[in-house]
N, C-alpha and C. Protein backbone atom coordinates (compact mmCIF):
# COMPACT_ATOMS: atom_id res chain seq x y z
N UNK A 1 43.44 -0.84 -2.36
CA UNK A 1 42.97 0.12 -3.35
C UNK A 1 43.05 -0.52 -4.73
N UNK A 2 42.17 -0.25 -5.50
CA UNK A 2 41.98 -0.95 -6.83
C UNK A 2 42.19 0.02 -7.59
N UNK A 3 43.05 -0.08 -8.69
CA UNK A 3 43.46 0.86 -10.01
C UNK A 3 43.34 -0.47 -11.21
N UNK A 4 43.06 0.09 -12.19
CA UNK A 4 43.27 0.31 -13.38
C UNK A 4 44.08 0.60 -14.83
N UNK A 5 44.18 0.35 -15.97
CA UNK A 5 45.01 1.30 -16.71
C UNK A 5 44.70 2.34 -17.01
N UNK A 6 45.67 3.51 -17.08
CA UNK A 6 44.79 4.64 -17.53
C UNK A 6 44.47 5.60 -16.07
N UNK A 7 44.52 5.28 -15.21
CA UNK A 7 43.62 5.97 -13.89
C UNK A 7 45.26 6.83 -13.21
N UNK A 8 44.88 7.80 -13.39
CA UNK A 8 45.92 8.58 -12.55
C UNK A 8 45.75 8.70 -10.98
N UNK A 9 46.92 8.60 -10.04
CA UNK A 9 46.17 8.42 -8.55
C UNK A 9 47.19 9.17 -8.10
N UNK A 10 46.99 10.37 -6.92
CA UNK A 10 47.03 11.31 -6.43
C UNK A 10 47.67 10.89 -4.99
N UNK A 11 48.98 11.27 -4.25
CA UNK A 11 49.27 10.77 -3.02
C UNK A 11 50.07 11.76 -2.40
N UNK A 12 49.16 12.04 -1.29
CA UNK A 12 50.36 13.12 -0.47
C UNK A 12 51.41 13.05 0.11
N UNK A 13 52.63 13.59 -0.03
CA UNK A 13 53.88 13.64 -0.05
C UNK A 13 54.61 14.72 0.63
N UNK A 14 55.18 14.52 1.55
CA UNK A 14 55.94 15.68 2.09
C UNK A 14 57.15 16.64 1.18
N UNK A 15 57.01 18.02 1.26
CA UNK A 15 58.35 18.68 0.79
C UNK A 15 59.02 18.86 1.61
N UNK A 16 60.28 19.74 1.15
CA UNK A 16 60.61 20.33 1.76
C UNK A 16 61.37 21.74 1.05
N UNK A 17 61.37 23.08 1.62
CA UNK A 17 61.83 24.20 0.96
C UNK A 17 63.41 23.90 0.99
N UNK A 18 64.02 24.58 -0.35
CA UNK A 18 65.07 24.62 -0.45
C UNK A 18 65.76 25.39 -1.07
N UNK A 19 66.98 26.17 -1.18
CA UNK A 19 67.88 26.83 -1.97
C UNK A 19 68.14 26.14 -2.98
N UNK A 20 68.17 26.81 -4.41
CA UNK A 20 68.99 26.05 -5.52
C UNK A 20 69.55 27.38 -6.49
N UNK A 21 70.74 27.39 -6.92
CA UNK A 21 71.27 28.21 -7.79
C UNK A 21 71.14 28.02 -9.51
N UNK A 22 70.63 29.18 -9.80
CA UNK A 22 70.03 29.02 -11.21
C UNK A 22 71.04 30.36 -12.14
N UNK A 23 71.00 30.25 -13.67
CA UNK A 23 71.53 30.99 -13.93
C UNK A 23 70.91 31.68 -15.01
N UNK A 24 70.72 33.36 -14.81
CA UNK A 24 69.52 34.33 -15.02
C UNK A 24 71.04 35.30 -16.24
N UNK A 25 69.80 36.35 -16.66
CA UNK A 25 70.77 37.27 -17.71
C UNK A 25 71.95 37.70 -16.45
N UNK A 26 71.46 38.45 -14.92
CA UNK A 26 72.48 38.94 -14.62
C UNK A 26 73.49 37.78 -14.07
N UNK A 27 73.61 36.24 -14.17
CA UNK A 27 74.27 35.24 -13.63
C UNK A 27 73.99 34.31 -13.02
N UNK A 28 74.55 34.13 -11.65
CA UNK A 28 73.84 33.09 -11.14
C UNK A 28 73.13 33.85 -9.94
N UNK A 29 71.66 33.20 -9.42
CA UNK A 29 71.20 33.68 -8.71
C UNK A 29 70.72 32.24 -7.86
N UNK A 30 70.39 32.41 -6.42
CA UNK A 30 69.53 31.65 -5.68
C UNK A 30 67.98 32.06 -5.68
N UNK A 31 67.19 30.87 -5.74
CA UNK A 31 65.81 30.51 -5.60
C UNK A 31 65.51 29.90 -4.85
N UNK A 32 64.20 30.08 -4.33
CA UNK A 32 63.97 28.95 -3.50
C UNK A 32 62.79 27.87 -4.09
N UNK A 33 63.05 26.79 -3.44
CA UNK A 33 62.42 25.73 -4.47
C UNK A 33 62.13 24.51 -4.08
N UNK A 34 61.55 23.70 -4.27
CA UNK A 34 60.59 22.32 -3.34
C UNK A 34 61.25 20.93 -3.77
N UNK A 35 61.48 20.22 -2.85
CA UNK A 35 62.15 18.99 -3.03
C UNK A 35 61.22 17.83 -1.98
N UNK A 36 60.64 16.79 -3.04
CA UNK A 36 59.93 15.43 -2.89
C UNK A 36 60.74 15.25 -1.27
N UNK A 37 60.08 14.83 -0.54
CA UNK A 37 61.11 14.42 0.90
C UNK A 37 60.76 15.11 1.98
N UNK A 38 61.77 14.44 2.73
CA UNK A 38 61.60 14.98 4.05
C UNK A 38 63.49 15.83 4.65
N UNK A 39 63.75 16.49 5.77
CA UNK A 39 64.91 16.95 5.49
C UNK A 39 65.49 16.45 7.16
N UNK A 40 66.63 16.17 7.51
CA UNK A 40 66.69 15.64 9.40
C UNK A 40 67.65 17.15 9.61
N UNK A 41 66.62 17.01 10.98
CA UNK A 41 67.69 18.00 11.51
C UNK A 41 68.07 18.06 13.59
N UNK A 42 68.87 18.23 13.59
CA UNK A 42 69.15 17.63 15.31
C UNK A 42 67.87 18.04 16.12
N UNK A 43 67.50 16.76 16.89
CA UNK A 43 66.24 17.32 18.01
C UNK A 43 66.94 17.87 18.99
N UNK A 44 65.92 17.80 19.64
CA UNK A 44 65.62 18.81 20.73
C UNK A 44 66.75 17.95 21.90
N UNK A 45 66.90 16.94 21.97
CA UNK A 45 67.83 16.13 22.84
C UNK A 45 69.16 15.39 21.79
N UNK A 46 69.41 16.51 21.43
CA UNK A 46 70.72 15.87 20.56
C UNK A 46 71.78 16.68 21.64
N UNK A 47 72.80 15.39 21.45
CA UNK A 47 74.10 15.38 22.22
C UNK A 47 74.96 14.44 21.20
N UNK A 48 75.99 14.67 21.53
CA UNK A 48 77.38 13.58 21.60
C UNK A 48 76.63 12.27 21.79
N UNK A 49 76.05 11.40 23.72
CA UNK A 49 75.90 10.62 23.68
C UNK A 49 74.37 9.94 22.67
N UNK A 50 73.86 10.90 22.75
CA UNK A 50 72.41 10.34 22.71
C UNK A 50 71.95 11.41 20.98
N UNK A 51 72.99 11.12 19.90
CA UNK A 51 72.53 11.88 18.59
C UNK A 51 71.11 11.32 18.13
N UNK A 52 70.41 12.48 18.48
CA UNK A 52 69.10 12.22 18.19
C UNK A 52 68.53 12.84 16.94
N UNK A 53 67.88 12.59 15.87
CA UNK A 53 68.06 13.09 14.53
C UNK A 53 66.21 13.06 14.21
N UNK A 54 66.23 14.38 13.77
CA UNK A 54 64.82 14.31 13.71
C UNK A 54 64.23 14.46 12.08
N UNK A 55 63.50 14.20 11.56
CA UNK A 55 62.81 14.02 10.34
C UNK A 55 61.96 14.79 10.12
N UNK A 56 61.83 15.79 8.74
CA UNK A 56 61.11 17.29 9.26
C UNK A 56 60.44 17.38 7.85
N UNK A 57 59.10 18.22 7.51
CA UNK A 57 59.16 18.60 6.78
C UNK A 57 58.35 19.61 6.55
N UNK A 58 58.47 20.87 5.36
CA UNK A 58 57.96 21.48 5.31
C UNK A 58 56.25 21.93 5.20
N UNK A 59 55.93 21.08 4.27
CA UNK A 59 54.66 21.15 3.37
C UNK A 59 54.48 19.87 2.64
N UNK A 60 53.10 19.64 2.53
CA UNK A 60 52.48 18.53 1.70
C UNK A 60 52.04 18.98 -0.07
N UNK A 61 52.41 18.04 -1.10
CA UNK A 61 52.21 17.78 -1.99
C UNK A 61 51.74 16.91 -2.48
N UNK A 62 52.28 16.54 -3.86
CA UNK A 62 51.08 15.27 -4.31
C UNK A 62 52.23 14.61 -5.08
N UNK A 63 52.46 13.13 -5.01
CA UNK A 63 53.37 12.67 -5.92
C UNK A 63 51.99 11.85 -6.80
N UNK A 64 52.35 12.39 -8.46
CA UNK A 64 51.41 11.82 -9.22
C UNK A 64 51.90 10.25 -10.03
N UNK A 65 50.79 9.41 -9.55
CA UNK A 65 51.29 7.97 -10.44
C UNK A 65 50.19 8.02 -11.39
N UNK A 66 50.64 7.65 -12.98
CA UNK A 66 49.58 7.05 -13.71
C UNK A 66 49.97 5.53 -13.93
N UNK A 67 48.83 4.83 -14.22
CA UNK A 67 49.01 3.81 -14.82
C UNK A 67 49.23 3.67 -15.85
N UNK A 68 49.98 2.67 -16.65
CA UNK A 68 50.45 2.86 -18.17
C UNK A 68 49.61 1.14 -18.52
N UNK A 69 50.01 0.37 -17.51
CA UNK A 69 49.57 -1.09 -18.32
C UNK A 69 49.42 -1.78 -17.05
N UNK A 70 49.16 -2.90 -16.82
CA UNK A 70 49.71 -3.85 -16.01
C UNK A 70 49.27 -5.48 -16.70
N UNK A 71 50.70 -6.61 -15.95
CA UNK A 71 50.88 -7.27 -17.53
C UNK A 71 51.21 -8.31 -15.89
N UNK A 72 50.62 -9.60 -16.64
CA UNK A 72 51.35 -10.88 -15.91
C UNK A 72 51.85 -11.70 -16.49
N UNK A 73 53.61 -11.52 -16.73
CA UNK A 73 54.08 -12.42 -17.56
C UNK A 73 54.67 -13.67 -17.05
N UNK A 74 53.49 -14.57 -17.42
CA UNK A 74 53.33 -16.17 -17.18
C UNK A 74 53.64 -16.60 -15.74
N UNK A 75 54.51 -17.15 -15.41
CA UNK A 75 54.50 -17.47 -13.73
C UNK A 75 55.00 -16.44 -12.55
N UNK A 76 55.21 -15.19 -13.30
CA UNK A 76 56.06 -14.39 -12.07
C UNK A 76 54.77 -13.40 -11.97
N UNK A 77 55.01 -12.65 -10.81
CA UNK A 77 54.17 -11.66 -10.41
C UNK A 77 53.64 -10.63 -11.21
N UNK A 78 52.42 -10.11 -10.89
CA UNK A 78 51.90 -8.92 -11.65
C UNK A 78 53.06 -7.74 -11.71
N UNK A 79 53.10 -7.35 -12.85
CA UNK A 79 54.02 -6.02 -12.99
C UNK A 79 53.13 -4.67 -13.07
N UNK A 80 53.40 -3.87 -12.54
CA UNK A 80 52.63 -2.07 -13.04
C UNK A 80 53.80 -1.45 -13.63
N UNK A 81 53.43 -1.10 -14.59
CA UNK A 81 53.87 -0.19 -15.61
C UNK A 81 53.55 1.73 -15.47
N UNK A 82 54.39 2.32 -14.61
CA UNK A 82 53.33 3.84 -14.48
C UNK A 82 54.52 4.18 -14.54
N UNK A 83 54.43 6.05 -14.88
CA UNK A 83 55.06 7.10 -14.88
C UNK A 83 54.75 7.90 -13.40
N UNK A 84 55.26 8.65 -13.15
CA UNK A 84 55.49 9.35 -11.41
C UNK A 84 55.97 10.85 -11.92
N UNK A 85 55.29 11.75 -11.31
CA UNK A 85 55.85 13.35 -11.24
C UNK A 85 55.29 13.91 -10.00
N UNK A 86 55.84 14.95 -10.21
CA UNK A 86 55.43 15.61 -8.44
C UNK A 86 54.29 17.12 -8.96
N UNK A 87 53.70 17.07 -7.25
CA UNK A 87 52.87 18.77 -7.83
C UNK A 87 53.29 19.02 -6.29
N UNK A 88 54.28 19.63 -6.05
CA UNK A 88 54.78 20.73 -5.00
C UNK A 88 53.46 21.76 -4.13
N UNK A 89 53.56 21.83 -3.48
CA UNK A 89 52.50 23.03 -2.01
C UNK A 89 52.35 23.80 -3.00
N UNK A 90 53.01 24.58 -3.69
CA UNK A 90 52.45 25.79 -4.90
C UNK A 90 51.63 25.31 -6.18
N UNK A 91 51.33 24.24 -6.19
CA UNK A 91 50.69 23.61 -7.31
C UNK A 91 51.30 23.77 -8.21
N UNK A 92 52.68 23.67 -8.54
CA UNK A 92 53.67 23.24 -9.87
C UNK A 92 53.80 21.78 -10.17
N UNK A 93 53.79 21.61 -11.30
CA UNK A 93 53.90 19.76 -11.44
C UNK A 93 55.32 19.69 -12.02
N UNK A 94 56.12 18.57 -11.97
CA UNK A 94 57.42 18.89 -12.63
C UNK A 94 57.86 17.40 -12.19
N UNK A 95 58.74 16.93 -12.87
CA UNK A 95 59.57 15.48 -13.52
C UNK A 95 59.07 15.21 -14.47
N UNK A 96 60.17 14.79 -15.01
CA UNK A 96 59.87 13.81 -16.32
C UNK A 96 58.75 12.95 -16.56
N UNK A 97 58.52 12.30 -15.76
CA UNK A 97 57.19 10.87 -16.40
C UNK A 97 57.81 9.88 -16.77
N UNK A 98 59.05 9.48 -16.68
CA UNK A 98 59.65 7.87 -17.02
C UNK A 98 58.80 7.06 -16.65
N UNK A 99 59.21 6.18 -17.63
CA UNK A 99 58.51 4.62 -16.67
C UNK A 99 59.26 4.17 -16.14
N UNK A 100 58.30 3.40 -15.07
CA UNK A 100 59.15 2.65 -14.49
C UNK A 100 58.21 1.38 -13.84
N UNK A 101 58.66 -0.13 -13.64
CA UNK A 101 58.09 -0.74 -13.65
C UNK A 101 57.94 -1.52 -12.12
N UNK A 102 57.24 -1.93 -11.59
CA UNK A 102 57.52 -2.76 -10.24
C UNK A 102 56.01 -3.86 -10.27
N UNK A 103 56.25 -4.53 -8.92
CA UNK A 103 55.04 -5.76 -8.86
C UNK A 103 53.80 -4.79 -8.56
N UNK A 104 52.93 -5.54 -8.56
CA UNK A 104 51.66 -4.88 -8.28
C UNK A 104 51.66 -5.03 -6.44
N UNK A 105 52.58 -5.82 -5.79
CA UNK A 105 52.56 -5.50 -4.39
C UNK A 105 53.07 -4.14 -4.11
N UNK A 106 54.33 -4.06 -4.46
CA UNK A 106 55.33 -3.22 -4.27
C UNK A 106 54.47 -1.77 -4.61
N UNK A 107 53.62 -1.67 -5.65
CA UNK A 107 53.00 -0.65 -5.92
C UNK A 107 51.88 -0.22 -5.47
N UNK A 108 51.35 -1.02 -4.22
CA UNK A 108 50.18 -1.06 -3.91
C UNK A 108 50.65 0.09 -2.34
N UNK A 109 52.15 -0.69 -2.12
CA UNK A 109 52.60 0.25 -1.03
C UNK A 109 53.12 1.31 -1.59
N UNK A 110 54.03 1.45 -2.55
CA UNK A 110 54.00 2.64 -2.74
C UNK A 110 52.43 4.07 -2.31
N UNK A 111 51.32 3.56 -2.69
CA UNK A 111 49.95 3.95 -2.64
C UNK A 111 49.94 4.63 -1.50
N UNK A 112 50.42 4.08 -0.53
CA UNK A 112 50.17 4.69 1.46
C UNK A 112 50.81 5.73 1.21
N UNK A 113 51.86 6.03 0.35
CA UNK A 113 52.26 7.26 0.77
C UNK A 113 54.21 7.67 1.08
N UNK A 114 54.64 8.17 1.87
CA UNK A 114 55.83 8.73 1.93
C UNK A 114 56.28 7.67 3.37
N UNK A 115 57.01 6.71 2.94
CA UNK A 115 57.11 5.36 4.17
C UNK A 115 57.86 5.67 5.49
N UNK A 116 58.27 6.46 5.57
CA UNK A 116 58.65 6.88 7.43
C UNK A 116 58.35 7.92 7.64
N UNK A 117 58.78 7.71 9.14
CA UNK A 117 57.91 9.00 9.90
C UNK A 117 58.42 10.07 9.31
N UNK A 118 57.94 11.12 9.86
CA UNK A 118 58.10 12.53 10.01
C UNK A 118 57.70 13.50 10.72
N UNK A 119 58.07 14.66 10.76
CA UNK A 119 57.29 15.85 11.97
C UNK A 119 57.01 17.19 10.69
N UNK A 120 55.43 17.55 10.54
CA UNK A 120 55.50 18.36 9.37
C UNK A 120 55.50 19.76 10.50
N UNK A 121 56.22 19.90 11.18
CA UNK A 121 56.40 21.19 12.44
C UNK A 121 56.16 21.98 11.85
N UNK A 122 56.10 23.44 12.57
CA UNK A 122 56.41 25.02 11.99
C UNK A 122 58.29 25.05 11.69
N UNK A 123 58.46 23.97 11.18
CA UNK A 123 59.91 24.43 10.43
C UNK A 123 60.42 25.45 9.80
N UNK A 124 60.81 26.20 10.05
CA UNK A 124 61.44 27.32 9.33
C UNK A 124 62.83 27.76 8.91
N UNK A 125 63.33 26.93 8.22
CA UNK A 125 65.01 26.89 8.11
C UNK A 125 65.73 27.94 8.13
N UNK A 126 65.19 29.32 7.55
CA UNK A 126 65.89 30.20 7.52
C UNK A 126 66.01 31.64 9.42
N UNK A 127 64.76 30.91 10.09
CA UNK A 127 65.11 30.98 11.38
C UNK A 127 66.04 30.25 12.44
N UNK A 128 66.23 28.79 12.13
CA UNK A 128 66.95 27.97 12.76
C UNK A 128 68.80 28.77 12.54
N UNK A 129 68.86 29.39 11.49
CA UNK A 129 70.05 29.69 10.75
C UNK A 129 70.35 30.71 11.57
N UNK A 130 69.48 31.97 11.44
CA UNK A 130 69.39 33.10 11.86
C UNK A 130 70.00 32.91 13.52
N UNK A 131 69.06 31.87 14.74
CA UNK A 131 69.26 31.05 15.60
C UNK A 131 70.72 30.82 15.68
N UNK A 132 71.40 30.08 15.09
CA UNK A 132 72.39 29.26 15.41
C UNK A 132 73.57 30.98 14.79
N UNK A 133 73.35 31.37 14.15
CA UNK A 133 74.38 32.75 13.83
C UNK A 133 74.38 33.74 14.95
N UNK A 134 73.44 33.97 16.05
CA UNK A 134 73.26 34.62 16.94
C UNK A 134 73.94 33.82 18.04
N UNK A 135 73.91 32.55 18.51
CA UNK A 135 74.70 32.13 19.14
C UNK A 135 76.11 31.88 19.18
């Protein structure tokens, strides 16, 4: 894939839903709320001998890269210069935008996407819970 400076590029990214405690006029309250990633949770053949750990996630998003520059200083590798934020399944965008710098290889993979597997299942955490409290 060929970029540019300046060219913002768009890559889908797994979430995952999550609890986080925030604090409102009446105190603290829980929300629920989207985190870049994926989340493990025991498969279907988890035991003692054979801990089998599965990789899950909720929903797809977009992790946003812009380009800021890219610079080849003298004998070492191309550098990219971009900022990174996320836009969550609800279409919220949110992080900072730091820079941050890497080779133009390294950034080319970044490009593919979210680098190990995963299972984007009918996950539903707050059933698995419900599940395991009944037993």
């Amino acid at each position: 894939m060929s970029y540019k400076t300046g060219d913002v590029l768009l890559v889908k990214y797994p979430f995952c839903r999550e609890k986080t405690s925030v604090i409102d006029e009446e105190g603290f309250a829980e929300i629920d709320t989207w985190r870049p990633g994926t989340k493990f949770i025991d498969g279907p053949d988890s035991c003692p001998e054979n801990p089998y750990v599965e990789s899950v996630a909720d929903s797809h998003g977009k992790m946003i890269l812009t380009v800021v520059d890219i610079h080849k200083p003298g004998k070492f590798p191309t550098r990219v210069f971009f900022t990174r934020q996320w836009q969550d399944p609800d279409g919220k965008v949110f992080g900072k935008g730091k820079l941050h710098i890497t080779t133009k290889q390294a950034f080319t993979i970044l490009l593919r996407g979210y680098r190990h597997g995963y299972d984007l299942s009918n996950y539903v955490p707050s059933v698995l819970a419900i599940a395991d409290e009944v037993l």
